[in-house]
C-alpha atoms as a PDB file:
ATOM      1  CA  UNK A   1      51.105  78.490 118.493  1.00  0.00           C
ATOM      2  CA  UNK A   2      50.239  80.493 115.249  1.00  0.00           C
ATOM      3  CA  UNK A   3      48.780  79.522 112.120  1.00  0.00           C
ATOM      4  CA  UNK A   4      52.183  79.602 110.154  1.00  0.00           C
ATOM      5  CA  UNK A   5      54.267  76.743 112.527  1.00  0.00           C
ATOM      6  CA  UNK A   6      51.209  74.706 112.599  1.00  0.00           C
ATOM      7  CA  UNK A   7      51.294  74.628 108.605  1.00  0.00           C
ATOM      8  CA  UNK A   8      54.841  73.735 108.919  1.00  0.00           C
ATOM      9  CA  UNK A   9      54.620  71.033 111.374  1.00  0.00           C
ATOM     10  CA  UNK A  10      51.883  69.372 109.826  1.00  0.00           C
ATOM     11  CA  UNK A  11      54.031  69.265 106.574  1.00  0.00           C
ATOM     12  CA  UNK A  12      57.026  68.244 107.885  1.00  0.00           C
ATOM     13  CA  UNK A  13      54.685  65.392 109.540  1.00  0.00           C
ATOM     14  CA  UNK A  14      53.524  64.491 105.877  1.00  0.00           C
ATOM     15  CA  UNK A  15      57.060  64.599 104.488  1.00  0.00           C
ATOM     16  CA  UNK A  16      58.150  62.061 106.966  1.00  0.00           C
ATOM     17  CA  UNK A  17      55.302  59.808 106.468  1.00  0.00           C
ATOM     18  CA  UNK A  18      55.748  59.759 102.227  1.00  0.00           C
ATOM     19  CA  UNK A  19      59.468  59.145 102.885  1.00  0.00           C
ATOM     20  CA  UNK A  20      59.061  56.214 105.112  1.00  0.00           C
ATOM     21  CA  UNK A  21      57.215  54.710 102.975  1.00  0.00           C
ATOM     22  CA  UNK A  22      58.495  51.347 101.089  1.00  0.00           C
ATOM     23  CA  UNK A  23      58.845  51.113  96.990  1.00  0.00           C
ATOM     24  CA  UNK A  24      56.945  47.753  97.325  1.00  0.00           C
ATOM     25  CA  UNK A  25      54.465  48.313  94.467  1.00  0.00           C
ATOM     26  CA  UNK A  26      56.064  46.460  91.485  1.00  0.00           C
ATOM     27  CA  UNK A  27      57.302  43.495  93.551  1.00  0.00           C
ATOM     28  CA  UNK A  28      57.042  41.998  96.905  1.00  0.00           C
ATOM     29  CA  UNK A  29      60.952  41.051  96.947  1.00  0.00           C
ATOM     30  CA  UNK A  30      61.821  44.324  96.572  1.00  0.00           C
ATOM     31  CA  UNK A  31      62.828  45.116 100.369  1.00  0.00           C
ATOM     32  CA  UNK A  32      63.477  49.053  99.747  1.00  0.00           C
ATOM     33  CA  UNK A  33      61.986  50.146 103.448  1.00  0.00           C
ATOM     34  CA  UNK A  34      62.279  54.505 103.650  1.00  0.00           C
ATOM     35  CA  UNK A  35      63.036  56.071 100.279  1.00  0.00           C
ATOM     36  CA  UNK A  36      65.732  58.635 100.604  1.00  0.00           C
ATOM     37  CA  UNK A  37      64.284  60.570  98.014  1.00  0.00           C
ATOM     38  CA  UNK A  38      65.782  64.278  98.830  1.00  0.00           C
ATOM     39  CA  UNK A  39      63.065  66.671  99.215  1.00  0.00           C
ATOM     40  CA  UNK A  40      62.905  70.158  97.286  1.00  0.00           C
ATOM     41  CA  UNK A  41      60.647  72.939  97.104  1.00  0.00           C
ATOM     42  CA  UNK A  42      58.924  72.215  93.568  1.00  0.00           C
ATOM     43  CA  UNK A  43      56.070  73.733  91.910  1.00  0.00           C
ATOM     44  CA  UNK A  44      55.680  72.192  88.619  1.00  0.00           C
ATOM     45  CA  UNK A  45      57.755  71.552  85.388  1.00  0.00           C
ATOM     46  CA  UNK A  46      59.367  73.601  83.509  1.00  0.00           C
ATOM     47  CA  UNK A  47      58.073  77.418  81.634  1.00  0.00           C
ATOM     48  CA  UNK A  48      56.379  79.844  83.195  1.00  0.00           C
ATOM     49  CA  UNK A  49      52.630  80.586  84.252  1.00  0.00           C
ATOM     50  CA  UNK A  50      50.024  81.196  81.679  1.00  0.00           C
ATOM     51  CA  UNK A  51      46.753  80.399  80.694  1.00  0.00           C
ATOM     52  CA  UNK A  52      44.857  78.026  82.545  1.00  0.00           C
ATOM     53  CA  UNK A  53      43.758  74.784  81.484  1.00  0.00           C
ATOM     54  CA  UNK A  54      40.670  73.441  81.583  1.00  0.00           C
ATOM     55  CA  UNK A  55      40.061  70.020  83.334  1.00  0.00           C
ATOM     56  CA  UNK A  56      36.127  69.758  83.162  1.00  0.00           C
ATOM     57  CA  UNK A  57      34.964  69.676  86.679  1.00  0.00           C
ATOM     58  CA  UNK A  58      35.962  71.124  90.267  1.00  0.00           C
ATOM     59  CA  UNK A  59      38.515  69.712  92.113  1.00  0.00           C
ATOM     60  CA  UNK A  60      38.813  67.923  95.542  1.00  0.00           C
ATOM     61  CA  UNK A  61      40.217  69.141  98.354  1.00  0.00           C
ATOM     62  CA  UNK A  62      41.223  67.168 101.762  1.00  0.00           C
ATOM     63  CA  UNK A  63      43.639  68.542 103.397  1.00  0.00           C
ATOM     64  CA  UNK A  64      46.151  72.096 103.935  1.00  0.00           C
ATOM     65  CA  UNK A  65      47.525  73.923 100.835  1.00  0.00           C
ATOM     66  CA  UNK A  66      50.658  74.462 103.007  1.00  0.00           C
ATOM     67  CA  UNK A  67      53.964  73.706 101.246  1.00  0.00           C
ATOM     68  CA  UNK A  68      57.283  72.869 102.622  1.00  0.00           C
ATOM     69  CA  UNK A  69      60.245  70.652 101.950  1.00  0.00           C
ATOM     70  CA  UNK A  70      58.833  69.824  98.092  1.00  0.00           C
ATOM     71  CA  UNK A  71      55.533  68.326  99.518  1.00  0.00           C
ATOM     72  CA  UNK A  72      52.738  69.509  97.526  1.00  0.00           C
ATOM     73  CA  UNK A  73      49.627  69.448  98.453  1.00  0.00           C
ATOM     74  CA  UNK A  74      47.817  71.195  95.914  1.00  0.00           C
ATOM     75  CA  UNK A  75      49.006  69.800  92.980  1.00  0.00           C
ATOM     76  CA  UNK A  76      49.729  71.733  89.741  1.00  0.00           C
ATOM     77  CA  UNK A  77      50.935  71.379  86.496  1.00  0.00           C
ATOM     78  CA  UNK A  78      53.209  74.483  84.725  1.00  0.00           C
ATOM     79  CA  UNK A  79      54.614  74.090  81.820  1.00  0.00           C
ATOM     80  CA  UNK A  80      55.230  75.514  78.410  1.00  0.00           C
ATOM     81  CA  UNK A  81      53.284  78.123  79.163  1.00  0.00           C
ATOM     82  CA  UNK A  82      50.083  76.481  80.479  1.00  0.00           C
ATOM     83  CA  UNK A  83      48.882  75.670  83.838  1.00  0.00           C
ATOM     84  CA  UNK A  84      47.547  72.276  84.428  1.00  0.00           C
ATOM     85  CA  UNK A  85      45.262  72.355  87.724  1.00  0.00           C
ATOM     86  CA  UNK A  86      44.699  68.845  88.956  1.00  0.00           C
ATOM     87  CA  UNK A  87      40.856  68.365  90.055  1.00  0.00           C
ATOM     88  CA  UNK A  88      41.906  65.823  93.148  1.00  0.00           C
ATOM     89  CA  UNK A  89      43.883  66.474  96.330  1.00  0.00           C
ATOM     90  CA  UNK A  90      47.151  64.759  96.731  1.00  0.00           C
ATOM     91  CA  UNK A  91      50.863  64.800  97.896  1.00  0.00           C
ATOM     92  CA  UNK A  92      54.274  63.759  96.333  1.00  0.00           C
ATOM     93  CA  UNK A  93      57.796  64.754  97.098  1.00  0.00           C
ATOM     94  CA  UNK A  94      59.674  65.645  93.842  1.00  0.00           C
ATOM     95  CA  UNK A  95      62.772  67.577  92.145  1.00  0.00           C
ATOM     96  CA  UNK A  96      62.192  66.989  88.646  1.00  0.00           C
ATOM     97  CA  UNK A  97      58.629  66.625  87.633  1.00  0.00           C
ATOM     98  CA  UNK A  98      55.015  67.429  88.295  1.00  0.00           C
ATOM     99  CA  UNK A  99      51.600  65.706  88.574  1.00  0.00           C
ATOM    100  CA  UNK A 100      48.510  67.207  87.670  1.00  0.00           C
ATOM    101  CA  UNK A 101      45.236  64.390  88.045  1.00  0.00           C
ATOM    102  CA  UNK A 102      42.868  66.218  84.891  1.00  0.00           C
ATOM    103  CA  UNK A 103      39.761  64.188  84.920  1.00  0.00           C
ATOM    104  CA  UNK A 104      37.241  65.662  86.242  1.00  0.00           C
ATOM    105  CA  UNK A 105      36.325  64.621  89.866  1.00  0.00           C
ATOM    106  CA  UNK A 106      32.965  63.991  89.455  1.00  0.00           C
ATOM    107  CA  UNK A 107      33.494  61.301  86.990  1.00  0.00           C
ATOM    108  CA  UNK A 108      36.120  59.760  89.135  1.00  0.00           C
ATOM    109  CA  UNK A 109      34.056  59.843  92.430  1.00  0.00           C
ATOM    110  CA  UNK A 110      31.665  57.567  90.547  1.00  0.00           C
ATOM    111  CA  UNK A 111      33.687  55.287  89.039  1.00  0.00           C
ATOM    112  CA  UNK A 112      35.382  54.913  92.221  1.00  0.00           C
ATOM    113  CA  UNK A 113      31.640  54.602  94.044  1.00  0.00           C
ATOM    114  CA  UNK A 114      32.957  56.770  97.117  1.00  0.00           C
ATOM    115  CA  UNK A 115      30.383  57.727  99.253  1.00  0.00           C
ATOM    116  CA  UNK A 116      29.985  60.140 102.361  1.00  0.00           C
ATOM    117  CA  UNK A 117      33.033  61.046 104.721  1.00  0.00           C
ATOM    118  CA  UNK A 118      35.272  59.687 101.461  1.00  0.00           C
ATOM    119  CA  UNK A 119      37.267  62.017  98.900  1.00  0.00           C
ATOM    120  CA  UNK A 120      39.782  61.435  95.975  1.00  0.00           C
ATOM    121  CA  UNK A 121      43.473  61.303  96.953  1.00  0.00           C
ATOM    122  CA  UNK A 122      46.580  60.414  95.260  1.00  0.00           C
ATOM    123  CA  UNK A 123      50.561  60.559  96.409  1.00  0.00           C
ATOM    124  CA  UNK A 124      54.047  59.759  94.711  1.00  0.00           C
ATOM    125  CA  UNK A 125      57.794  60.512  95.070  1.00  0.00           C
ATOM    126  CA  UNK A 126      60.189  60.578  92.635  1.00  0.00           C
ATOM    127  CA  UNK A 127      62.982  56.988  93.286  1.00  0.00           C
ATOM    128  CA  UNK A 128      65.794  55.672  91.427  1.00  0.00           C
ATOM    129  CA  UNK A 129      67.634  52.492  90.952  1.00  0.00           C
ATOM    130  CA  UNK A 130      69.368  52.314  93.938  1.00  0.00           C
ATOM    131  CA  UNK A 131      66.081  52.555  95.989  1.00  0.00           C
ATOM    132  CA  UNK A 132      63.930  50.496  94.032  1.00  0.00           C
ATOM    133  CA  UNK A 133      66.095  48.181  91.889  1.00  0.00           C
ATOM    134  CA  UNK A 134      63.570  45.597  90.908  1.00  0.00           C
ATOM    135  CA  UNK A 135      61.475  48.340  89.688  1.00  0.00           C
ATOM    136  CA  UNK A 136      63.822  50.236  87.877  1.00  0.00           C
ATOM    137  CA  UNK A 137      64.733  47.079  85.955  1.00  0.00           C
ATOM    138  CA  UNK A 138      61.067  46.465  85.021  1.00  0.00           C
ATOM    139  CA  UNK A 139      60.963  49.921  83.448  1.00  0.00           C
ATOM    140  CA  UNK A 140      63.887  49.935  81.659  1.00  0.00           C
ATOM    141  CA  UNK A 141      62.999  46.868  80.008  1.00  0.00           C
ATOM    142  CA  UNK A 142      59.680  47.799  79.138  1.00  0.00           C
ATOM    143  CA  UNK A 143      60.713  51.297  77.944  1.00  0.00           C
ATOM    144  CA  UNK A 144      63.075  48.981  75.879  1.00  0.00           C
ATOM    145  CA  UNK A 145      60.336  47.076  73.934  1.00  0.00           C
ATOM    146  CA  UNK A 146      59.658  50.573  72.008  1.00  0.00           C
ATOM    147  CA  UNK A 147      63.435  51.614  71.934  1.00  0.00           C
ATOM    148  CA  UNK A 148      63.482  53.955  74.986  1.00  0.00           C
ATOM    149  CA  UNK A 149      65.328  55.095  77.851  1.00  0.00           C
ATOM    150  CA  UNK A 150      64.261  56.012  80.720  1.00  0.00           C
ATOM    151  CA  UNK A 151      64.285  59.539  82.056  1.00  0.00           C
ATOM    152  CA  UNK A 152      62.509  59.610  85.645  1.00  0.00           C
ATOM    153  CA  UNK A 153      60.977  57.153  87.819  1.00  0.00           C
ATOM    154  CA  UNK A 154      58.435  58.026  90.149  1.00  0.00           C
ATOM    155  CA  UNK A 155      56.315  55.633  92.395  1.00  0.00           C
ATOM    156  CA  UNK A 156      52.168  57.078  92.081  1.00  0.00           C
ATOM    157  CA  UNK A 157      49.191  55.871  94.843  1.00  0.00           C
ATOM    158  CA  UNK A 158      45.464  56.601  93.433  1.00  0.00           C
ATOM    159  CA  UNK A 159      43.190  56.535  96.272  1.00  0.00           C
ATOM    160  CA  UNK A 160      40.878  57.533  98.346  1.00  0.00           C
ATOM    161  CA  UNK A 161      40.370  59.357 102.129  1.00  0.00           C
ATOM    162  CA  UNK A 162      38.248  58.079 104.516  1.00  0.00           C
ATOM    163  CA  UNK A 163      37.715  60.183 107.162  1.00  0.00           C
ATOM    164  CA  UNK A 164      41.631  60.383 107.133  1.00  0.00           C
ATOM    165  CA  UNK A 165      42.304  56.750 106.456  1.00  0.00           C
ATOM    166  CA  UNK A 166      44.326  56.481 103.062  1.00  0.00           C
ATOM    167  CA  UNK A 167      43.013  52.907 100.697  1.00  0.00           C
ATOM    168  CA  UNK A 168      43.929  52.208  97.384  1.00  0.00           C
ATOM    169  CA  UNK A 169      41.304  52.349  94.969  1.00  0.00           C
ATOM    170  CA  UNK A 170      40.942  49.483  92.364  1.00  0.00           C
ATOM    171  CA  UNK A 171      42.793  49.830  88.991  1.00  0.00           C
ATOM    172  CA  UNK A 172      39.660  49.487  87.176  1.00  0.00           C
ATOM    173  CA  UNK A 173      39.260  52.952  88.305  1.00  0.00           C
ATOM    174  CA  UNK A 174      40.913  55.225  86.073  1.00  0.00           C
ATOM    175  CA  UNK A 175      42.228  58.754  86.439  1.00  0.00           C
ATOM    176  CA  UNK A 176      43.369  60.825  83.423  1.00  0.00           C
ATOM    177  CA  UNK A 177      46.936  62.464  84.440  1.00  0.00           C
ATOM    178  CA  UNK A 178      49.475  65.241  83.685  1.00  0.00           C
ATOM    179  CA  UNK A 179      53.165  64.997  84.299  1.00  0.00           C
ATOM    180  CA  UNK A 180      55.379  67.208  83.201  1.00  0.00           C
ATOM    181  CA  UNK A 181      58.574  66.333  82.037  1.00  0.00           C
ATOM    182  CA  UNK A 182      61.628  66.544  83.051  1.00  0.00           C
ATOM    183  CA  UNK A 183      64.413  69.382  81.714  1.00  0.00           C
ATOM    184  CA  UNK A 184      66.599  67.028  80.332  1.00  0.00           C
ATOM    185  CA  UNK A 185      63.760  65.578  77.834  1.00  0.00           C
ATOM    186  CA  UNK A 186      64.231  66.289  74.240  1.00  0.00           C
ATOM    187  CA  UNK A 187      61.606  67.527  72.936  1.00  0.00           C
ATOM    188  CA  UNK A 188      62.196  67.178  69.346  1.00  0.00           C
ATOM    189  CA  UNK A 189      61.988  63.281  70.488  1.00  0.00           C
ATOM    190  CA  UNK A 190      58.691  61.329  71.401  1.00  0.00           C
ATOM    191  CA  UNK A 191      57.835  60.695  75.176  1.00  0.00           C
ATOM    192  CA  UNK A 192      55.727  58.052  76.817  1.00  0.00           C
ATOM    193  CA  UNK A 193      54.668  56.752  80.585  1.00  0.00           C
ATOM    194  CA  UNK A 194      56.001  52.815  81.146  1.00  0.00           C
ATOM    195  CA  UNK A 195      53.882  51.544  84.012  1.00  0.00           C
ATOM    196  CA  UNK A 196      55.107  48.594  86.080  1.00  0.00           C
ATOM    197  CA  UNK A 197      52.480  47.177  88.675  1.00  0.00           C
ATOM    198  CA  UNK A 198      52.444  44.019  91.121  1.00  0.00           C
ATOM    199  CA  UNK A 199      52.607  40.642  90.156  1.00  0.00           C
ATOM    200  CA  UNK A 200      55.320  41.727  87.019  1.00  0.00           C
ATOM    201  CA  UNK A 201      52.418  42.936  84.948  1.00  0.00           C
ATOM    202  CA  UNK A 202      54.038  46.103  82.484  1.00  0.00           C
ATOM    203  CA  UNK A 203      52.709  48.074  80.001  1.00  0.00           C
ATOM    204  CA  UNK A 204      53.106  51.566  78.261  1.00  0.00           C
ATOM    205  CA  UNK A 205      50.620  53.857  78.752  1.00  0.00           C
ATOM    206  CA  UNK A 206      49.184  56.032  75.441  1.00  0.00           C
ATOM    207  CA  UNK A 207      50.203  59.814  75.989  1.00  0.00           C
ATOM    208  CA  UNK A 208      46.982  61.540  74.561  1.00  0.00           C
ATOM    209  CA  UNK A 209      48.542  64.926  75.112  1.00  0.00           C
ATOM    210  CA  UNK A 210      49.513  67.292  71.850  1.00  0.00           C
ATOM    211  CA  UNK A 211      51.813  69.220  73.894  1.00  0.00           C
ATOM    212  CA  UNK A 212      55.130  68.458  73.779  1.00  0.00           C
ATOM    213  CA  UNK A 213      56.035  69.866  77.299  1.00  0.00           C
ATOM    214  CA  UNK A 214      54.148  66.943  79.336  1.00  0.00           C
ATOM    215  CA  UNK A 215      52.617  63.708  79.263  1.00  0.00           C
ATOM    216  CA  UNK A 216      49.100  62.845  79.289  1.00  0.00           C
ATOM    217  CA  UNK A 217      47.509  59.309  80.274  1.00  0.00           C
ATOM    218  CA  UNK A 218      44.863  57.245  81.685  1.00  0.00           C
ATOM    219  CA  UNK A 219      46.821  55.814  85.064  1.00  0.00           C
ATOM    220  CA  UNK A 220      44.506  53.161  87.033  1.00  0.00           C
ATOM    221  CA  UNK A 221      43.852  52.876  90.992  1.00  0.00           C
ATOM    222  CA  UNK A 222      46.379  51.794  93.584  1.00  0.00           C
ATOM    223  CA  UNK A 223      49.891  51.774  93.328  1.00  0.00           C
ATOM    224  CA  UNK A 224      52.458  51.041  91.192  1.00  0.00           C
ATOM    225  CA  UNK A 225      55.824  52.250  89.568  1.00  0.00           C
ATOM    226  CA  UNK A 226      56.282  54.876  86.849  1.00  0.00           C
ATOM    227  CA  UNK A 227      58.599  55.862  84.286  1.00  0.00           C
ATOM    228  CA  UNK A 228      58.714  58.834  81.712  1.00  0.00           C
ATOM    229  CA  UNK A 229      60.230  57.048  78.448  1.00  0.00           C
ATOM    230  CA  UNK A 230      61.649  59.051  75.597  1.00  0.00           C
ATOM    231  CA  UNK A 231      62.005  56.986  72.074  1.00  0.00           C
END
């Protein structure tokens, strides 16, 4: 068997396992069980390559760079002309954004405390109302409080591999992230990330980033729904 089908079974493997998974993370009565998400080939937001930006430290790697069927694997950020590299391994399945973790690793392996046989990790997929209602709702009522809509939803997992086994890390464990946004944002207008997690708890996250092409904010451990908000 050469090199190239093992890459693509191995991905297809991955896709399967991110789409089976349920959009439980804002609420345990939300019974959403395989997200239907459609998977495309995506590479980051919009603009083209360019410079590259600095994240402060080397990134994590823990698994194949192989990409098919929009899971990514190393995760990038492109847009307006800049690259944003993300310094930890991960995997999402998306069509209209990209994620880009920016902190340096270092910092985040010791915040997290990982030790040996255990590296950084995080996943997402993009979900709308329809598969995650309860979520959705959240979001739109907390992009609401600042007299937003939202623009994309997309469900994030910060955690950590050990030897293979996927955990959540603790949300006291905080990674600085990247997301571009989406082509339909206007960028004349201001964006923000709402954040809705379990138990009901929402908030909007500060976006620390000048450039008016992405979104830039501190996003703690485990999982939990997403929205980009423009107000």
């Amino acid at each position: 068997m050469n090199l190239k089908l093992v890459k693509r079974l191995l991905t297809f493997a991955l896709t399967a396992a991110l789409i089976a998974m349920p959009l439980t993370a804002y609420a345990t009565t939300d019974t959403s069980s395989g997200d239907s998400t459609t998977a495309s080939t995506s590479t980051g937001g919009s603009g083209g390559g360019g410079s590259s930006s600095s994240s402060g430290g080397s990134s994590e790697s823990s698994g194949s760079s192989a990409t098919v069927a929009g899971v990514v694997s190393s995760p990038q950020v492109i847009a307006g002309g800049k690259v944003y590299k993300s310094t930890v391994s991960g995997a999402f399945i998306t069509q209209n954004i990209a994620i880009a973790v920016v902190a340096p690793a270092a910092e985040l392996r010791t915040q997290a405390g990982l030790g040996a046989g255990e590296s950084l990790y995080f996943k997402g997929w993009e979900f709308t109302a329809k598969q995650s209602p309860l979520a959705y709702q959240a979001l739109t009522d907390v992009a609401g409080s600042i007299g937003g809509n939202v623009l994309q939803c997309v469900e994030l997992n910060f955690g950590k591999m050990t030897f293979g086994k996927f955990a959540e890390l603790d949300e006291n464990v905080v990674s600085r992230t990247t997301i571009s946004l989406p082509k339909k944002a206007d960028k004349n207008k201001k964006h923000a990330l709402a954040r809705a997690a379990k138990g009901g708890k929402t908030q909007i996250l500060e976006n620390f980033s000048e450039d008016p092409n992405v979104i830039t904010a501190d996003i703690p451990g485990g999982a939990a729904a997403y929205a980009i908000v423009e107000y």
